[in-house]
Protein backbone atom coordinates (compact mmCIF):
# COMPACT_ATOMS: atom_id res chain seq x y z
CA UNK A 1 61.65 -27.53 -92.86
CA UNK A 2 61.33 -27.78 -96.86
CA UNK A 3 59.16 -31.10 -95.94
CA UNK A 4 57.03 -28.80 -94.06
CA UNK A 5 55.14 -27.32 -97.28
CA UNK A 6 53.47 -30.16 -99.17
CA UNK A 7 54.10 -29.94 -103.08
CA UNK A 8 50.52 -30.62 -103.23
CA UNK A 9 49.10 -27.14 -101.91
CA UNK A 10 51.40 -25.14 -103.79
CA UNK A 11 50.29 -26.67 -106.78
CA UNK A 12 46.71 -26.17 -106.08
CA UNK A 13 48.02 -22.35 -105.55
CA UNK A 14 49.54 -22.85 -108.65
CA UNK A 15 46.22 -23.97 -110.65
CA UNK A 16 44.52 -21.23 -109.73
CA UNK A 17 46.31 -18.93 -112.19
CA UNK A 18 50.12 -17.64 -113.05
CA UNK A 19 51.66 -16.88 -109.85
CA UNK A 20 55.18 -16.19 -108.31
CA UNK A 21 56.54 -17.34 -104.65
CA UNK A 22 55.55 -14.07 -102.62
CA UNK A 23 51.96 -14.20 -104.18
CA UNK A 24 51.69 -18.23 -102.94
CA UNK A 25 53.82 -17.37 -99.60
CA UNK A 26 50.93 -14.71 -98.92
CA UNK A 27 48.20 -16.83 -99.82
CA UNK A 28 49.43 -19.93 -97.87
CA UNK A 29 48.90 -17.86 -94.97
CA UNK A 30 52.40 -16.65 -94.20
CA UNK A 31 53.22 -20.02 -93.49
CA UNK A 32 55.92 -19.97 -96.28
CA UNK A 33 59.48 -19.16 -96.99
CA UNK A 34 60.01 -17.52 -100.91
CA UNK A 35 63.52 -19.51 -100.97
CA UNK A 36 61.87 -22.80 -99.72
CA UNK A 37 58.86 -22.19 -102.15
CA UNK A 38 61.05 -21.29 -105.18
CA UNK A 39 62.70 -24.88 -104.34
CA UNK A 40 59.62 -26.56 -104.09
CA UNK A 41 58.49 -24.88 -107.51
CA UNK A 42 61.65 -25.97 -109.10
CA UNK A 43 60.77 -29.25 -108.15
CA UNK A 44 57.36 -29.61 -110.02
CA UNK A 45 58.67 -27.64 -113.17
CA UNK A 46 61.10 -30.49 -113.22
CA UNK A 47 58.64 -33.08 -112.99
CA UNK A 48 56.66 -31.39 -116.11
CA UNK A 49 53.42 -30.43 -113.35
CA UNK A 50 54.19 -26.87 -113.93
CA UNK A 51 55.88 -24.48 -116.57
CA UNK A 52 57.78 -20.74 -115.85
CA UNK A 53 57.47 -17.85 -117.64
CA UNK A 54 60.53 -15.44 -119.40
CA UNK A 55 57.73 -12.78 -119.05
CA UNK A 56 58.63 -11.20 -114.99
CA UNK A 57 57.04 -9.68 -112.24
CA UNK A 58 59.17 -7.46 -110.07
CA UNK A 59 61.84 -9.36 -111.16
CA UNK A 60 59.93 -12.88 -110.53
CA UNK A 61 58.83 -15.23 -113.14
CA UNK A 62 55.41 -16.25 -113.36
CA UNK A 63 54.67 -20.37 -112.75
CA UNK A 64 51.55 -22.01 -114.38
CA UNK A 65 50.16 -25.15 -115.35
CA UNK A 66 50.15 -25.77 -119.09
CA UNK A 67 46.56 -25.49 -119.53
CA UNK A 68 46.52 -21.88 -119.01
CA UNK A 69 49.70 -20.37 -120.95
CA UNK A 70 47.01 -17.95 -122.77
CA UNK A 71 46.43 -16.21 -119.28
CA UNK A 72 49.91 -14.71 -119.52
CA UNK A 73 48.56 -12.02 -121.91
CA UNK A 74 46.71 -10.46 -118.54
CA UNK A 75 50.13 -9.56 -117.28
CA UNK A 76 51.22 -8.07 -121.15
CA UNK A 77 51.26 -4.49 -118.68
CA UNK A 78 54.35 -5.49 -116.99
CA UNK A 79 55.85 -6.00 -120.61
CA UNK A 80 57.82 -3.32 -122.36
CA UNK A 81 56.23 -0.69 -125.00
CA UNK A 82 58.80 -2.19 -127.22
CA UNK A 83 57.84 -5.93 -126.68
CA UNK A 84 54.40 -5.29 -126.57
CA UNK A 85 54.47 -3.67 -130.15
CA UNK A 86 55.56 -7.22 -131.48
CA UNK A 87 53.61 -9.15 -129.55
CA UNK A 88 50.73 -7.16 -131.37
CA UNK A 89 51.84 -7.53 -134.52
CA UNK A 90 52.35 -11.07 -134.28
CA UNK A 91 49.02 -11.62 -132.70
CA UNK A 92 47.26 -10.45 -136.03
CA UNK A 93 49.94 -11.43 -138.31
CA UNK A 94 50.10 -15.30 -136.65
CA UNK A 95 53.77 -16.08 -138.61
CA UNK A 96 56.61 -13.72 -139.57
CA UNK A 97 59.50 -14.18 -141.43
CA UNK A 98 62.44 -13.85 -139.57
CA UNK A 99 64.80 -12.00 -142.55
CA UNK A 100 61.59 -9.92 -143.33
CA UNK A 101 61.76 -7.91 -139.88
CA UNK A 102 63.92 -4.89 -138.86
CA UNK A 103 66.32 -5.56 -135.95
CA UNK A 104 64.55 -4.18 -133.03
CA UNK A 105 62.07 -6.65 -134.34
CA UNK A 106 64.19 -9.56 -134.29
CA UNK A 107 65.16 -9.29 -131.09
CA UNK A 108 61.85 -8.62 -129.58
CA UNK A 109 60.79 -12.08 -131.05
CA UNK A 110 63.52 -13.67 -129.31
CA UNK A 111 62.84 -12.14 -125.68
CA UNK A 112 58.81 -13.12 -126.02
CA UNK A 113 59.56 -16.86 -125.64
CA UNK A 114 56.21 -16.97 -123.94
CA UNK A 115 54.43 -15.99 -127.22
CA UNK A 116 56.70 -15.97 -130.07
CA UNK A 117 57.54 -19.71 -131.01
CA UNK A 118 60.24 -20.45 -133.64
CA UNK A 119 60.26 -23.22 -136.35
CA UNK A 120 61.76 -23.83 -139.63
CA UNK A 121 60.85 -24.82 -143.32
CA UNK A 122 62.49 -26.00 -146.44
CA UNK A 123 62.34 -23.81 -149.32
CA UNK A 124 64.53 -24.41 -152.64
CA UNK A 125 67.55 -26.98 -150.51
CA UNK A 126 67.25 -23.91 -147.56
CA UNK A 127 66.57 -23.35 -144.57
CA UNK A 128 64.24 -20.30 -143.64
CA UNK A 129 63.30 -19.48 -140.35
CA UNK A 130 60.16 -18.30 -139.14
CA UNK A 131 57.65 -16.92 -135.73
CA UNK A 132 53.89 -18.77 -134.91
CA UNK A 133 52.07 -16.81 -132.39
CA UNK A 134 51.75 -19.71 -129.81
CA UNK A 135 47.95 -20.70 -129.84
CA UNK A 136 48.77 -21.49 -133.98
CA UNK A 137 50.01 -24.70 -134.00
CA UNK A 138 53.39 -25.60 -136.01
CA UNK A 139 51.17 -27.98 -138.51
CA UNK A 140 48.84 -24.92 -139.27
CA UNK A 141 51.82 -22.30 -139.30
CA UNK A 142 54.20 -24.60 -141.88
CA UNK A 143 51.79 -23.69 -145.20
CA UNK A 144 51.25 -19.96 -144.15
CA UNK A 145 55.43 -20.00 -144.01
CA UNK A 146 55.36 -21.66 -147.35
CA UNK A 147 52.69 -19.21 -148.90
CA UNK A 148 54.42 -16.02 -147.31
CA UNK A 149 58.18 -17.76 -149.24
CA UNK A 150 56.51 -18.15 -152.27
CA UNK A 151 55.12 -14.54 -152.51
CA UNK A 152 58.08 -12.92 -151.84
CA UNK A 153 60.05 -14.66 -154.17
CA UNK A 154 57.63 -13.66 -157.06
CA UNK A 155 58.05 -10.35 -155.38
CA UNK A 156 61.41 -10.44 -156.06
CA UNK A 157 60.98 -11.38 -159.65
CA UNK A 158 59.06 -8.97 -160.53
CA UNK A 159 60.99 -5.99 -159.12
CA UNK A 160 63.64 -6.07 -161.63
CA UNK A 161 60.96 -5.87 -165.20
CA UNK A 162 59.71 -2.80 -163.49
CA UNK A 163 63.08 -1.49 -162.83
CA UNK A 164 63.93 -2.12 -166.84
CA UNK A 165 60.80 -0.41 -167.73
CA UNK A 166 61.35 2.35 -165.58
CA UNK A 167 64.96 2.97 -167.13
CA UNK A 168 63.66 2.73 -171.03
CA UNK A 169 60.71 4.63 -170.79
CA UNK A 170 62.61 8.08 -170.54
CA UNK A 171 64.93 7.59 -173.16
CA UNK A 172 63.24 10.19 -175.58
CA UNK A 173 65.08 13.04 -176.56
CA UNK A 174 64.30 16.10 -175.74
CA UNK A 175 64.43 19.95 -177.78
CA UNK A 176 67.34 21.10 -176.88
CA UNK A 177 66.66 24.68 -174.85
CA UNK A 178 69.12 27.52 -174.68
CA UNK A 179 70.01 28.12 -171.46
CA UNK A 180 69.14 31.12 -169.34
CA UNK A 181 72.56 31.29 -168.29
CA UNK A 182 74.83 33.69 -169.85
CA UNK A 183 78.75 34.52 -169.25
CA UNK A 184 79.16 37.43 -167.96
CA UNK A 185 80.72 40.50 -170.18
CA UNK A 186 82.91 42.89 -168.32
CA UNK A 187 81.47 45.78 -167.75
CA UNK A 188 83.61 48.83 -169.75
CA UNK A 189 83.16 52.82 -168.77
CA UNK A 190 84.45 54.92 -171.48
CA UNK A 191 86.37 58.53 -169.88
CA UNK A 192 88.02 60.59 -171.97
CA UNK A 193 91.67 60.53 -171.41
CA UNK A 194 91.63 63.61 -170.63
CA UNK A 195 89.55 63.37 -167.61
CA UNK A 196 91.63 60.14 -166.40
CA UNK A 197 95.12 62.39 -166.97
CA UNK A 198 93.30 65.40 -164.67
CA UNK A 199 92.28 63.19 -162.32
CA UNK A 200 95.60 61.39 -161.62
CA UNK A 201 97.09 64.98 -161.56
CA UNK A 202 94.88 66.47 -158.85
CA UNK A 203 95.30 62.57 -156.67
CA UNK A 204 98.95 63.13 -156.42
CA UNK A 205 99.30 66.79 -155.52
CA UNK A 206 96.73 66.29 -152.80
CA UNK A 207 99.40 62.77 -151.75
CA UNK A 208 101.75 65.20 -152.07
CA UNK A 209 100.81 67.92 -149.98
CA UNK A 210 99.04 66.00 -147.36
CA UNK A 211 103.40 64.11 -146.84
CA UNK A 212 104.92 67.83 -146.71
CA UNK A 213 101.93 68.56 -143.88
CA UNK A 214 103.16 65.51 -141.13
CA UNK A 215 106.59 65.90 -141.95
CA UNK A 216 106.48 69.31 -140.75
CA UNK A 217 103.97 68.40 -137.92
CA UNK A 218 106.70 65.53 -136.98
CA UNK A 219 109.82 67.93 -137.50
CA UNK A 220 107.65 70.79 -134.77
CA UNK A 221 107.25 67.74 -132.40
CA UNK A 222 110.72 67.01 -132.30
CA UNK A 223 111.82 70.02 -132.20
CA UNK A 224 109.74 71.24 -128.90
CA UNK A 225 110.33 67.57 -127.03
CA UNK A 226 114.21 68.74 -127.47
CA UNK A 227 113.57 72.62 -126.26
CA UNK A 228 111.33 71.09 -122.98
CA UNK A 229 114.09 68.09 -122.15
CA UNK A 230 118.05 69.17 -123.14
CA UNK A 231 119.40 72.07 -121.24
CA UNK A 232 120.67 74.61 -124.16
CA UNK A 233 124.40 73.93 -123.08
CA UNK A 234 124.23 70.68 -124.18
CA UNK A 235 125.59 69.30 -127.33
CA UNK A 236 124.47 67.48 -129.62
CA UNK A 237 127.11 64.51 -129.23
CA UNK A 238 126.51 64.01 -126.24
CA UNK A 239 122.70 63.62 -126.68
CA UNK A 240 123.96 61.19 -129.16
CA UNK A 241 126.08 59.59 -126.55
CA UNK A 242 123.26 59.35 -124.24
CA UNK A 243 120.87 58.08 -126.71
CA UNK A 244 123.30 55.46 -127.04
CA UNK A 245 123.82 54.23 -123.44
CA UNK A 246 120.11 54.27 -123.31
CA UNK A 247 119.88 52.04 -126.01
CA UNK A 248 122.50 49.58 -124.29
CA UNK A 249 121.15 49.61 -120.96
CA UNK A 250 117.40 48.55 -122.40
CA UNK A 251 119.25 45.64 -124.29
CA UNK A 252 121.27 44.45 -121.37
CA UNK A 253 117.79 44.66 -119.13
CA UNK A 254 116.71 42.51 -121.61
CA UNK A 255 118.84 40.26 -121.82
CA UNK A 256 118.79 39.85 -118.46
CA UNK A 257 115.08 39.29 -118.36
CA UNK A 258 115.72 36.50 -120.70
CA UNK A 259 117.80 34.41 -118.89
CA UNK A 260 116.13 34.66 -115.65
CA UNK A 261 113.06 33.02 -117.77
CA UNK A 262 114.84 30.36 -119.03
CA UNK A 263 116.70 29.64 -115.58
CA UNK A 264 112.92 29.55 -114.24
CA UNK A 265 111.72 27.13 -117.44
CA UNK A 266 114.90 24.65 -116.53
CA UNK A 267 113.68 24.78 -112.69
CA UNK A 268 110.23 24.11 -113.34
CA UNK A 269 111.37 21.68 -115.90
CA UNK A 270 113.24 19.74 -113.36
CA UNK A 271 110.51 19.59 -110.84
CA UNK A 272 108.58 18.34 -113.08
CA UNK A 273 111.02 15.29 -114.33
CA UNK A 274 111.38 14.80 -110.31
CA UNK A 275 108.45 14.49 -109.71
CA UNK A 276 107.41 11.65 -112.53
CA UNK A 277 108.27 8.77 -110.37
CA UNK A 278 107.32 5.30 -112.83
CA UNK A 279 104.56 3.42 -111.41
CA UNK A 280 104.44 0.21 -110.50
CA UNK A 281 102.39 -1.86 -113.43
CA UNK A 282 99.01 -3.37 -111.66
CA UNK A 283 98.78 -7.36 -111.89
CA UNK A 284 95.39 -7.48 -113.82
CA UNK A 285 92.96 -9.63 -112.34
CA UNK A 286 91.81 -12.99 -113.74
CA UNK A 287 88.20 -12.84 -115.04
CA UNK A 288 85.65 -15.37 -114.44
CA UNK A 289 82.40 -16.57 -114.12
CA UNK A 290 81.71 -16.52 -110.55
CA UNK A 291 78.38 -18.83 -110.44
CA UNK A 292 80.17 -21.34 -113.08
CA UNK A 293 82.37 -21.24 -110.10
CA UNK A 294 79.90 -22.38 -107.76
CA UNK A 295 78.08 -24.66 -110.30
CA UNK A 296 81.60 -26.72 -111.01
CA UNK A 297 82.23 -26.92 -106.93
CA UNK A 298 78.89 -27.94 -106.09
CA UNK A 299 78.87 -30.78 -109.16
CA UNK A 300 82.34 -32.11 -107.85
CA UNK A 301 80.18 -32.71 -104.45
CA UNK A 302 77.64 -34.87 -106.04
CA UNK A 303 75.05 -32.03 -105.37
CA UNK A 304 72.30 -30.39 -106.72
CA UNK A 305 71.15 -27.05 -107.24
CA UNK A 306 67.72 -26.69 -106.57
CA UNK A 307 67.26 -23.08 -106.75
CA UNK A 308 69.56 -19.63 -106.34
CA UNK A 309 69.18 -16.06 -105.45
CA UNK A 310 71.79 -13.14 -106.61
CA UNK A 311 72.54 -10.89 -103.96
CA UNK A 312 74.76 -9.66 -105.98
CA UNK A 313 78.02 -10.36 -108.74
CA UNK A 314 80.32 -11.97 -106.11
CA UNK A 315 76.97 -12.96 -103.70
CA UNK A 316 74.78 -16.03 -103.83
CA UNK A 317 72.17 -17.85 -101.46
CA UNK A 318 71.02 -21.33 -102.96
CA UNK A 319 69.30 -24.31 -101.69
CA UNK A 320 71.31 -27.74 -102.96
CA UNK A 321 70.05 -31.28 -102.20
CA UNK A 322 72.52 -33.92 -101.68
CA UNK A 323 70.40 -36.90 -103.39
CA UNK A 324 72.48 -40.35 -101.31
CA UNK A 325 70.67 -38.67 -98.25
CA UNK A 326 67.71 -36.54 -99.81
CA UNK A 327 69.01 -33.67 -97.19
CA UNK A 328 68.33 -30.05 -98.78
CA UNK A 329 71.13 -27.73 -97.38
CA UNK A 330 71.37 -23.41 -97.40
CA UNK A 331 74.25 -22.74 -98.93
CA UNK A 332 75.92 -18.77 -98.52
CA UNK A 333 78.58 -18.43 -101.90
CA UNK A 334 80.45 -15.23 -101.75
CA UNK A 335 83.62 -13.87 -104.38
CA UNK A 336 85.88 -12.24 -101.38
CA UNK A 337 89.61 -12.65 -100.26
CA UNK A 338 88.72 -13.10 -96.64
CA UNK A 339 86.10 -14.16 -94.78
CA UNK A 340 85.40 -12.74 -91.43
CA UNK A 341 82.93 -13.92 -88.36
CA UNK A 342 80.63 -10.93 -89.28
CA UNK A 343 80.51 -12.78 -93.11
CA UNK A 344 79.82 -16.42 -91.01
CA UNK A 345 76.88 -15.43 -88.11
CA UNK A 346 74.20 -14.08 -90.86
CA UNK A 347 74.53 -17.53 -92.89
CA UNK A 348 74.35 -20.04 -90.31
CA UNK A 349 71.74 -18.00 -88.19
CA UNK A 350 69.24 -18.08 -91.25
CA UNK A 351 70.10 -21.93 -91.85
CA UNK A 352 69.40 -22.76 -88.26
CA UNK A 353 65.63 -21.01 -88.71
CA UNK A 354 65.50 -22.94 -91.47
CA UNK A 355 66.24 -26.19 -89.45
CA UNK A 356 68.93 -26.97 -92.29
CA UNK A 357 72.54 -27.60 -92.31
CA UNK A 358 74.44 -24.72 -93.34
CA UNK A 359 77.52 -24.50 -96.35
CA UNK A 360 79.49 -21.44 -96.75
CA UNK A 361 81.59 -21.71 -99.85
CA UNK A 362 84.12 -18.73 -100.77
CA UNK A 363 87.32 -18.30 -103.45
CA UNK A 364 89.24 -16.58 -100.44
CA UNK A 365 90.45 -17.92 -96.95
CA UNK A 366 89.21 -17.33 -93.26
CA UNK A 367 90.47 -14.67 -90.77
CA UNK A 368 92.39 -15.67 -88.17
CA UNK A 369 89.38 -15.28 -86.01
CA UNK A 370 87.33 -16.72 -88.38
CA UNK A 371 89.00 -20.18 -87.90
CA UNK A 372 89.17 -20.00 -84.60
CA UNK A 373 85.66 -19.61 -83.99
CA UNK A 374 84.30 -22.23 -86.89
CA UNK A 375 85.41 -25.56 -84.28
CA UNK A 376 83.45 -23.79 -81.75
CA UNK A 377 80.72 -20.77 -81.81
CA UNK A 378 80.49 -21.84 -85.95
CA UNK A 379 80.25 -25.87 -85.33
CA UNK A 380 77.15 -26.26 -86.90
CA UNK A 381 78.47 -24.39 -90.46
CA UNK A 382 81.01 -26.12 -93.19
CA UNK A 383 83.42 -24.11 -95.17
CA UNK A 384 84.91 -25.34 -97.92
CA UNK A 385 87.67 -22.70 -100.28
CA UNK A 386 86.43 -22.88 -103.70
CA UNK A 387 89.45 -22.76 -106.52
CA UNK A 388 89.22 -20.27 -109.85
CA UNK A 389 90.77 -22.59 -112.63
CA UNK A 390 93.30 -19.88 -114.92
């Protein structure tokens, strides 16, 4: 049972460095449940004995007693490159300006809540926010804010005299050079006319000849095509004739052709209209916060939340304490329409190790099965239907 593990030997644990539940589980001997542990720790950071880290540890935050926050920088190697960049430059820097810093920056200084602590001063009616590493105190950090404000408003002043001088000083004029650049003169060969009219001459009566040379070539090619293919009896009407029905015959083909592709377009057309059958729309499903869920279920039962686990989006395991009876419970939370027997027997088996009553809380109903078996083989688990508000 949670009663089992006294508070005091965890904390002793605890004292002896920043730690996480396996790391105490192991060195209590095995003798301790993470779950039960991380309730127990819970406890004490409540009571102010111990504090928690943001900075994790395969996935675990580190618990320590405030006396040794400054031993978190031995565990800077589980820290991002990014992170640890800032971390660096706050170290030696002690206080940065907030609106001074680039982005990436910014947010860095707002994940390393174990280092990076934010306060504000008053400058000119506003407000102007600002990082202390944390071993500078906020008394010591406020006039190193104040002196960093101050210097970058006279910054600021002074930019815009340089800025003038820098815009008067090359106002001389200048000699005025020619340029290098000319316009371009067309470029004129003088021939004697003479030349050009000879010229023009001898281009045409070589067009000239080399026409009369393929329209004989064409007129001999004719000619032999019509020795090889007409029999010499036949005239030349009727060649005309059959020319003719040749010419009709291609056109009909192809006309043919045509509408046998268009017959085939309107088929394939039609298929495809047939087969376009309109969908039925999908109900979209209501989104919501599945552990605000849990956390407004549990609070309308008077209970507390000691400390949860995320299986996974629609999974939770947490350990509540109902306060009238100081009775911790295991509670199994899970997002799913319905719940079977197989979803039941894993919940209340681990409960009953633990010696503790068992809750199983759900936004969907029980099989058939389900309820059959909960008065009987599941008499020792409560399930209670948990409802999504729209």
């Amino acid at each position: 049972m949670l009663q089992n593990i006294p508070k005091e030997k965890i904390l002793e644990v605890v004292k002896q460095g920043p730690t996480f539940p396996a790391k105490i589980a192991k060195q209590l001997g095995g003798g301790g449940d993470t779950m039960l542990i991380g309730a127990i720790l819970s406890t004490l950071i409540s009571t102010g004995d111990i504090k928690v880290s943001t900075l994790k540890v395969g996935g675990s935050p580190l618990y320590y007693v405030p006396e040794q926050e400054s031993k978190l920088e031995d565990f800077l190697s589980y820290m991002n490159e990014k992170d640890k960049r800032v971390f660096i430059l706050l170290k030696a820097q002690k206080v940065l300006q907030d609106s001074a810093q680039d982005p990436l920056t910014r947010v860095s200084l707002r994940t390393i809540k174990d280092f990076a602590k934010s306060f504000e001063i008053d400058y000119q009616g506003q407000k102007v926010l600002f990082w202390r590493f944390y071993s500078l105190s906020k008394e010591d950090a406020v006039p190193i804010a104040k002196k960093v404000v101050i210097e970058a408003k006279q910054v600021e002043t002074e930019t815009p005299v340089v800025k003038e001088a820098m815009v008067k000083e090359p106002v001389q004029k200048s000699e005025h050079k020619p340029s290098l650049i000319m316009d371009p003169k067309p470029v004129v060969i003088e021939t004697p006319i003479a030349t050009q009219i000879e010229t023009t001459r001898v281009h045409a009566e070589e067009k000239h000849v080399h026409t009369e040379k393929k329209h004989v070539e064409h007129v001999d090619i004719v000619q032999q095509v019509l020795e090889d293919k007409v029999p010499q009896n036949v005239s030349s009407e009727k060649i005309h004739e059959k020319h003719e029905h040749h010419e009709k015959s291609e056109k009909a083909e192809h006309h043919e052709h045509a509408e046998k592709e268009q017959d085939g377009k309107e088929h394939e057309k039609h298929k495809t209209n047939a087969a376009k059958v309109p969908k039925t729309p999908k109900v979209p499903k209501v989104e919501y916060d599945f552990f605000e869920v849990i956390l407004n279920h549990v609070a309308s039962k008077r209970l507390d939340v000691i400390s949860k686990e995320k299986i996974k989006k629609t999974e939770y395991d947490l350990i509540l304490k109902n306060h009238e009876n100081n009775e911790y419970i295991y509670c199994k939370a899970k997002d799913k329409d319905t719940i079977s027997e197989g979803d039941l027997a894993p919940a209340l088996i681990f409960a009953q190790n633990k010696k503790m009553p068992c809750l199983f809380l759900s936004t969907g109903t029980l099989s058939q099965r389900a309820e059959s078996m909960i008065h009987k083989e599941f008499s020792g688990l409560t399930f209670e239907h948990m409802t999504v508000s729209q």
